[in-house]
N, C-alpha and C. Protein backbone atom coordinates (compact mmCIF):
# COMPACT_ATOMS: atom_id res chain seq x y z
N UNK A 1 -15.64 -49.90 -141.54
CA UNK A 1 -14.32 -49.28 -141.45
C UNK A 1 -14.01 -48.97 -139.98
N UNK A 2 -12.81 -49.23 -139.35
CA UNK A 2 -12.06 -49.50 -138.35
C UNK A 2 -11.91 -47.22 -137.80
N UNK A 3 -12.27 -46.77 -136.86
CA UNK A 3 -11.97 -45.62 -136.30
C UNK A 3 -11.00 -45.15 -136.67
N UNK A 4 -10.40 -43.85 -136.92
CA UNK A 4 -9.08 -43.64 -137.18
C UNK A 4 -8.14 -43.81 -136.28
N UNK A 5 -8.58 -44.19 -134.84
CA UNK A 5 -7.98 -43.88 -133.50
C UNK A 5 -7.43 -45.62 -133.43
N UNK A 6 -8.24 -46.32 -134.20
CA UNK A 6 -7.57 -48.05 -134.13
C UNK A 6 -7.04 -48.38 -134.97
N UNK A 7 -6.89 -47.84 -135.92
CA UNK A 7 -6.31 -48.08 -137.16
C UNK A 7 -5.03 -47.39 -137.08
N UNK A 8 -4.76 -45.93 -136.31
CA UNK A 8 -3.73 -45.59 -135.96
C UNK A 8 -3.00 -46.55 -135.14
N UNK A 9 -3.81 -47.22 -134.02
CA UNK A 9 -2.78 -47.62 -133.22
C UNK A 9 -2.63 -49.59 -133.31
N UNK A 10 -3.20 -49.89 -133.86
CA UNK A 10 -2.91 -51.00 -134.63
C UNK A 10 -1.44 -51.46 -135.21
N UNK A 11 -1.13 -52.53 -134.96
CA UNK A 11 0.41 -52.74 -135.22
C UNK A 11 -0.03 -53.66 -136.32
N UNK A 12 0.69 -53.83 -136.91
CA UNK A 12 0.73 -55.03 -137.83
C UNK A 12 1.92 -55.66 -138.27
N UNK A 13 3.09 -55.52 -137.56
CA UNK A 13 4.30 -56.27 -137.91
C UNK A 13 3.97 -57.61 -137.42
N UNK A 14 5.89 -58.44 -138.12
CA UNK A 14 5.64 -59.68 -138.60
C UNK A 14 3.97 -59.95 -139.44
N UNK A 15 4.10 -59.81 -140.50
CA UNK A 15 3.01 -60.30 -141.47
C UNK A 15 3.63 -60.89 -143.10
N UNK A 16 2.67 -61.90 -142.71
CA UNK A 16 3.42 -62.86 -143.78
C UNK A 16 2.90 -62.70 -144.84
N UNK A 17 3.17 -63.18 -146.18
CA UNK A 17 2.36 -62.74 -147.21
C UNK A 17 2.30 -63.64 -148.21
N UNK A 18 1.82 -64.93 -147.59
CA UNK A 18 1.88 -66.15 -148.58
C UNK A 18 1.69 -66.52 -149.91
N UNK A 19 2.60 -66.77 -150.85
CA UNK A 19 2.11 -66.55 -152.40
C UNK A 19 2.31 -68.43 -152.58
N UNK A 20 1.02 -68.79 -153.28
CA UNK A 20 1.04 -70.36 -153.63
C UNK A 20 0.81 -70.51 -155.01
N UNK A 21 1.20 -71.13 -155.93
CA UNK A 21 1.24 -71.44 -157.23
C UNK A 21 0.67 -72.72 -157.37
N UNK A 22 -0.86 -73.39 -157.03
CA UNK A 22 -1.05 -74.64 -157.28
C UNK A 22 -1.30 -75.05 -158.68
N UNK A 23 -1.08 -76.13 -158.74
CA UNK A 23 -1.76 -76.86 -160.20
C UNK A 23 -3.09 -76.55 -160.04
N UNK A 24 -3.67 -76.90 -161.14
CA UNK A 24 -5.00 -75.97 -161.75
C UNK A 24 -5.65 -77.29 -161.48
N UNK A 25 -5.24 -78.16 -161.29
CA UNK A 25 -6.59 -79.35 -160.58
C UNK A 25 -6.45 -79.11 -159.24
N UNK A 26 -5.33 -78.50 -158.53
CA UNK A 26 -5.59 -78.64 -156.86
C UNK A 26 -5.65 -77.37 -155.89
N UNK A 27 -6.78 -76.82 -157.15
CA UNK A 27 -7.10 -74.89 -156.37
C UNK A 27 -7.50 -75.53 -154.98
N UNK A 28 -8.72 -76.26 -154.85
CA UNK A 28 -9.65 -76.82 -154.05
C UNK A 28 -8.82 -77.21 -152.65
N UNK A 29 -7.75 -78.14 -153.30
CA UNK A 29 -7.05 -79.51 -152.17
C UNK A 29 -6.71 -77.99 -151.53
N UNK A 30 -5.27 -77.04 -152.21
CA UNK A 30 -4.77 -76.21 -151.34
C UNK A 30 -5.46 -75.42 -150.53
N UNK A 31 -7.09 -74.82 -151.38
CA UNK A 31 -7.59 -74.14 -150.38
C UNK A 31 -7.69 -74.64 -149.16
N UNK A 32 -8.18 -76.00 -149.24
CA UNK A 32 -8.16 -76.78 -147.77
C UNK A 32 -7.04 -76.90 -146.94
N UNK A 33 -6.36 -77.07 -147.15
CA UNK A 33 -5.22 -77.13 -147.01
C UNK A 33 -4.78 -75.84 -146.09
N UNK A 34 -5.26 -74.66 -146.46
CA UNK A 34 -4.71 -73.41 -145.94
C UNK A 34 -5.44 -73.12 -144.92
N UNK A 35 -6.57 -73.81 -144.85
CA UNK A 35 -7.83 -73.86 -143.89
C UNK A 35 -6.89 -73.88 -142.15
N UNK A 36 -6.60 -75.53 -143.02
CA UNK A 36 -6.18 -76.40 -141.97
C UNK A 36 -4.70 -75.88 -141.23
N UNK A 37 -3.90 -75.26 -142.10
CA UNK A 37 -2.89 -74.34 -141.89
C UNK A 37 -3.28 -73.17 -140.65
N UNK A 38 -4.15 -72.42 -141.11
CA UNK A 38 -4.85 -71.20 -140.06
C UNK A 38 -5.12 -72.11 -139.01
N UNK A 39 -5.66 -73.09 -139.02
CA UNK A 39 -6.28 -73.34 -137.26
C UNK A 39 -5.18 -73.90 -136.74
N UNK A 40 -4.21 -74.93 -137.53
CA UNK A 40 -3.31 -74.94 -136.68
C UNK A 40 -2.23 -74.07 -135.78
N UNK A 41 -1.99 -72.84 -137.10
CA UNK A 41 -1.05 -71.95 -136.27
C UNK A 41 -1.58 -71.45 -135.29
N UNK A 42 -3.20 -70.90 -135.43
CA UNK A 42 -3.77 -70.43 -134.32
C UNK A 42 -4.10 -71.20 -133.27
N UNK A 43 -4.16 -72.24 -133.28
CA UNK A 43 -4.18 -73.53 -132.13
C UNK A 43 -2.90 -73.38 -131.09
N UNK A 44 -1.81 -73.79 -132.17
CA UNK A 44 -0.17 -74.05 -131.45
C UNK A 44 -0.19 -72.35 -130.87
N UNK A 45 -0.86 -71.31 -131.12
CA UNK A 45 -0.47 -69.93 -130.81
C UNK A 45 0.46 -68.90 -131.50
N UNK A 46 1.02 -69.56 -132.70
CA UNK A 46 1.84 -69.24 -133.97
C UNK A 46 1.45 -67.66 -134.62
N UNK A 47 -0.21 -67.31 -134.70
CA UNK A 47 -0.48 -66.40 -135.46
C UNK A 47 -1.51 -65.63 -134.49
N UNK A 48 -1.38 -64.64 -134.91
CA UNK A 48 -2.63 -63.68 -133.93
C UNK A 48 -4.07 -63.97 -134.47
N UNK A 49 -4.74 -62.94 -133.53
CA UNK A 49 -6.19 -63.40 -133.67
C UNK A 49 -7.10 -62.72 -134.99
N UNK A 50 -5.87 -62.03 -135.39
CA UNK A 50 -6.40 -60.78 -136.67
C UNK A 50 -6.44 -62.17 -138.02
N UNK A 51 -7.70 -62.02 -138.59
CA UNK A 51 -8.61 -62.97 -139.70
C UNK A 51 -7.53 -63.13 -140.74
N UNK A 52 -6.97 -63.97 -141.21
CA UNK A 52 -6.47 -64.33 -142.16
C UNK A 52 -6.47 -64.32 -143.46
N UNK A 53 -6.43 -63.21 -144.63
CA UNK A 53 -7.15 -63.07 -146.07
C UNK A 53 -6.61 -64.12 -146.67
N UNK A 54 -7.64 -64.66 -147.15
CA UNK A 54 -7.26 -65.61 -148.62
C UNK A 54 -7.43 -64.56 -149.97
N UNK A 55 -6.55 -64.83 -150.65
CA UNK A 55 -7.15 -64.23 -152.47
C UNK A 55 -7.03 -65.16 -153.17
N UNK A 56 -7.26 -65.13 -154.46
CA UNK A 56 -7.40 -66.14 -155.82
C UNK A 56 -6.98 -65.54 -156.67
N UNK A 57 -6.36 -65.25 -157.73
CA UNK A 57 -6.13 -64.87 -159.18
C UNK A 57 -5.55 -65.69 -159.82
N UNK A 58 -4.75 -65.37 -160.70
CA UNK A 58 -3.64 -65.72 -161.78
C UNK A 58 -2.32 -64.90 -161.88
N UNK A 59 -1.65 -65.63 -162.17
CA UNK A 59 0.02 -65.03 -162.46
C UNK A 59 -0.36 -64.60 -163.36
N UNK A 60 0.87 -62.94 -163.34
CA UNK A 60 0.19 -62.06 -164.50
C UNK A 60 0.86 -62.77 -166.16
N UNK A 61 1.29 -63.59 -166.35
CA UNK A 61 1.81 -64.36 -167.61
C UNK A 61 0.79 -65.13 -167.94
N UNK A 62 -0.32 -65.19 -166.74
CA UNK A 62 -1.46 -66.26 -167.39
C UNK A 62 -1.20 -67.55 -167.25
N UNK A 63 0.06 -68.04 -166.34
CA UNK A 63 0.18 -69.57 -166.49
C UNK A 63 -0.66 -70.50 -165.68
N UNK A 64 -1.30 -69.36 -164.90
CA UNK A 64 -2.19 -70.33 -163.82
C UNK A 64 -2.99 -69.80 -162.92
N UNK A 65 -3.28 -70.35 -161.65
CA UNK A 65 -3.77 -70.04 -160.88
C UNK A 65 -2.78 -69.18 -159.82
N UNK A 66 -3.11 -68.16 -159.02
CA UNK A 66 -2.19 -67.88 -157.86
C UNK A 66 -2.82 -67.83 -156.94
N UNK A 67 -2.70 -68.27 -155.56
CA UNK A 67 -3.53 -67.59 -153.84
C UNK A 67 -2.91 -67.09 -153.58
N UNK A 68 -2.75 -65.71 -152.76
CA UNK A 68 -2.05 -65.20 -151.50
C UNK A 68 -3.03 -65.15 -150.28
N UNK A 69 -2.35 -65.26 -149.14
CA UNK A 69 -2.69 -65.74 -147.99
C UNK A 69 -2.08 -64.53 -147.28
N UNK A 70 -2.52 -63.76 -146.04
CA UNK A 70 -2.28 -62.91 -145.55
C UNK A 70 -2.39 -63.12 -143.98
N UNK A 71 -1.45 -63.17 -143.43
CA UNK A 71 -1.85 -63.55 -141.70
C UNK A 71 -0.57 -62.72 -140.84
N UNK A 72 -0.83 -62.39 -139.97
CA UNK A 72 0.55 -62.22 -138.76
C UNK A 72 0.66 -63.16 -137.75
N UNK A 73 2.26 -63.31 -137.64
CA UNK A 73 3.00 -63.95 -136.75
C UNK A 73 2.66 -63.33 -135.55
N UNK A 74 2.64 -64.02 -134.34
CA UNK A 74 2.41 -63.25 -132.73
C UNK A 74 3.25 -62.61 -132.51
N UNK A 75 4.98 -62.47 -132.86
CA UNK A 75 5.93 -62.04 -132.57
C UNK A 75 6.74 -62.64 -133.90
N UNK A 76 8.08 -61.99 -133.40
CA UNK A 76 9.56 -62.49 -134.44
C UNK A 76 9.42 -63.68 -134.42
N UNK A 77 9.84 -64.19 -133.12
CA UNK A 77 10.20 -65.93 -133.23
C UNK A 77 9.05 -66.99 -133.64
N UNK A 78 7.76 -66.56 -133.55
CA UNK A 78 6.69 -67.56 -134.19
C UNK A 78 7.21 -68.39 -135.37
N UNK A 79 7.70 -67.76 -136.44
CA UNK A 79 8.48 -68.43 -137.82
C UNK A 79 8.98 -69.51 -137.34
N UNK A 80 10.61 -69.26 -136.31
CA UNK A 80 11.12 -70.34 -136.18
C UNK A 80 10.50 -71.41 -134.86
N UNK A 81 9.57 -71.19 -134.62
CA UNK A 81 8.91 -71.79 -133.70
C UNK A 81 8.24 -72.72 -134.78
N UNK A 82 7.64 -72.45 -135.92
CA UNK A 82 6.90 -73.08 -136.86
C UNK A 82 7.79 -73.90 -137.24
N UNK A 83 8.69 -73.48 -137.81
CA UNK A 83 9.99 -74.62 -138.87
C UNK A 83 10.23 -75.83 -138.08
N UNK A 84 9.97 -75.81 -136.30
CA UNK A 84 10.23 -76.52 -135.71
C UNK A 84 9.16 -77.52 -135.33
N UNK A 85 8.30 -77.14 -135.60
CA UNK A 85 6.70 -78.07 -135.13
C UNK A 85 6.66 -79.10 -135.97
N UNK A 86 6.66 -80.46 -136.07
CA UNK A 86 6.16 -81.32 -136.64
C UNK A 86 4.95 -81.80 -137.70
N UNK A 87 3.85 -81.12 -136.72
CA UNK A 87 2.67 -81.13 -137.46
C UNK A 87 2.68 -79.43 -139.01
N UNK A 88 3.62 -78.78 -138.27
CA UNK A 88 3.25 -77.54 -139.47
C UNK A 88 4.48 -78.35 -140.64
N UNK A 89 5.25 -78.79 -139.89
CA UNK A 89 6.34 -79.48 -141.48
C UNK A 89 5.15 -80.57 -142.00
N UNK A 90 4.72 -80.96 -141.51
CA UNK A 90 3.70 -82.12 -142.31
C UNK A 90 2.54 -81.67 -142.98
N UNK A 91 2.19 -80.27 -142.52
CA UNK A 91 1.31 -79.43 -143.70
C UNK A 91 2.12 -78.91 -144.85
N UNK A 92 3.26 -78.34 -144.58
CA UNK A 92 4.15 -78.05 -145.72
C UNK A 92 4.55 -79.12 -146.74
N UNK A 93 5.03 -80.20 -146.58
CA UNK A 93 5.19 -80.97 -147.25
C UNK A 93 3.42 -81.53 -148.28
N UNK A 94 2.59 -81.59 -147.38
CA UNK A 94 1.54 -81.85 -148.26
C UNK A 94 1.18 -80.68 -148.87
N UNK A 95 1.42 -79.06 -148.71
CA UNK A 95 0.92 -78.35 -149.72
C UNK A 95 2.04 -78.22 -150.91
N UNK A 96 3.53 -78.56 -150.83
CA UNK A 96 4.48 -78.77 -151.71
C UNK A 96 3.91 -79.87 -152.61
N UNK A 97 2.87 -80.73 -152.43
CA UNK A 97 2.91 -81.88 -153.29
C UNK A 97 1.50 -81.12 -154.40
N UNK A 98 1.36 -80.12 -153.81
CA UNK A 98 0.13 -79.48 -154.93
C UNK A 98 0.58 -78.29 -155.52
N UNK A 99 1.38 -77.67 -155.70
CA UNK A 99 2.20 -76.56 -156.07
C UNK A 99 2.58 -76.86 -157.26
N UNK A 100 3.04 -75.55 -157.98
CA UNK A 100 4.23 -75.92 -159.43
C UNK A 100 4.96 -74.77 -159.11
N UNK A 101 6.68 -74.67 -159.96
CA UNK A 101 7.24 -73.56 -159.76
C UNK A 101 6.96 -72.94 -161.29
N UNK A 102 6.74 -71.74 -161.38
CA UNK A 102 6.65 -71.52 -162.46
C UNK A 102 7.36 -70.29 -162.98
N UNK A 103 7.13 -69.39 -163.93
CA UNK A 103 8.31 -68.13 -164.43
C UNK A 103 8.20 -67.19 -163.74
N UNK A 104 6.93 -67.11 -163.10
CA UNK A 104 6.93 -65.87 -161.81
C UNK A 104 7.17 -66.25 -160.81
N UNK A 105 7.50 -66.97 -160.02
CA UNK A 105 8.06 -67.40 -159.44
C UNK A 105 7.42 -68.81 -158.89
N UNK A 106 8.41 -69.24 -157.62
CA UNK A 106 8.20 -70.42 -157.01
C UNK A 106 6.94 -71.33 -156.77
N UNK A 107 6.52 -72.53 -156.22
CA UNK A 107 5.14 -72.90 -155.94
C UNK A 107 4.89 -72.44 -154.82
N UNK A 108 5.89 -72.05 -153.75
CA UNK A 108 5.51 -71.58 -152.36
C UNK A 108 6.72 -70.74 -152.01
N UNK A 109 6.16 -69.30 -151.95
CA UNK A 109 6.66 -68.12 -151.07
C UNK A 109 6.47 -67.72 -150.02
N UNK A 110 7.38 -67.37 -148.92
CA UNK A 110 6.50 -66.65 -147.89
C UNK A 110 7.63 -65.69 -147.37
N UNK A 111 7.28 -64.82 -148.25
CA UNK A 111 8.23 -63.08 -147.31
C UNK A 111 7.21 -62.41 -146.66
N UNK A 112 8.04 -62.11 -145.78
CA UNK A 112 7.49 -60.84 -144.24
C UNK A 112 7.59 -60.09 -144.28
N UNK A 113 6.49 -58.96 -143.56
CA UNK A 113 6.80 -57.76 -143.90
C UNK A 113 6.53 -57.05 -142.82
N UNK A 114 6.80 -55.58 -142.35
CA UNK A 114 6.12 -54.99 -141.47
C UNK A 114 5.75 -53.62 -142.07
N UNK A 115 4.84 -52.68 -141.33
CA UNK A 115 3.97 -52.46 -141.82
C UNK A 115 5.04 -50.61 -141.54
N UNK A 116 5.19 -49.88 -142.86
CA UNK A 116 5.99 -48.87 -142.66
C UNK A 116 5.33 -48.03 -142.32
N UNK A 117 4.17 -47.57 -143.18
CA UNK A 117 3.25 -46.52 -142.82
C UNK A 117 1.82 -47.03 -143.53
N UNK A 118 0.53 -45.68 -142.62
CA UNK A 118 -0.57 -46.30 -143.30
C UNK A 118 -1.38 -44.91 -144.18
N UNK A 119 -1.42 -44.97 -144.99
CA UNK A 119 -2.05 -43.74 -145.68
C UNK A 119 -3.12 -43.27 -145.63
């Protein structure tokens, strides 16, 4: 556990909060997939140096599998710096081809958040 004195002063805005809905044969492909995602943003300079959480569950309806992915942007404009990169549209499109949309929602989410308070 992190001091109270760094944890106070720790920022954590822009943080993304990736929700993926893959098909139940391509837990595996996407995990890779998200791998390859992290080093690139952190390569191009897209995401900070703070570790990236992966999770695993299921949508609470039971239809499947769910990941969320947890990372921060370096700043505001990183996002549209991303939409613009070539190589990150060519990861998107290949993790769209392993996704489903389903009743909880979409195959790929990604809302931002910043961080209001810490308890």
């Amino acid at each position: 556990m992190w001091p109270m004195s760094e944890r106070m002063s720790e920022r954590i805005d822009n943080t993304v909060i990736c929700q993926y809905r893959p098909q139940v044969d391509k837990v595996d492909e996407l995990l890779g997939l998200i791998r390859e995602h992290r080093s690139t943003y952190t390569e191009l300079g897209l995401a900070t140096t703070r570790p990236e959480e992966v999770y695993i569950g299921e949508d609470q309806d039971g239809a499947g599998p769910l990941i969320v992915a947890i990372f921060q942007w370096t700043d505001a404009e990183a996002p549209g710096r991303a939409h613009q990169h070539p190589r990150i549209a060519a990861l998107w499109e290949r993790m769209a081809t392993l996704v489903e949309d389903r009743a909880m929602g979409p195959g790929m989410a990604f809302p931002h958040f910043a961080v209001k308070e810490t308890l």
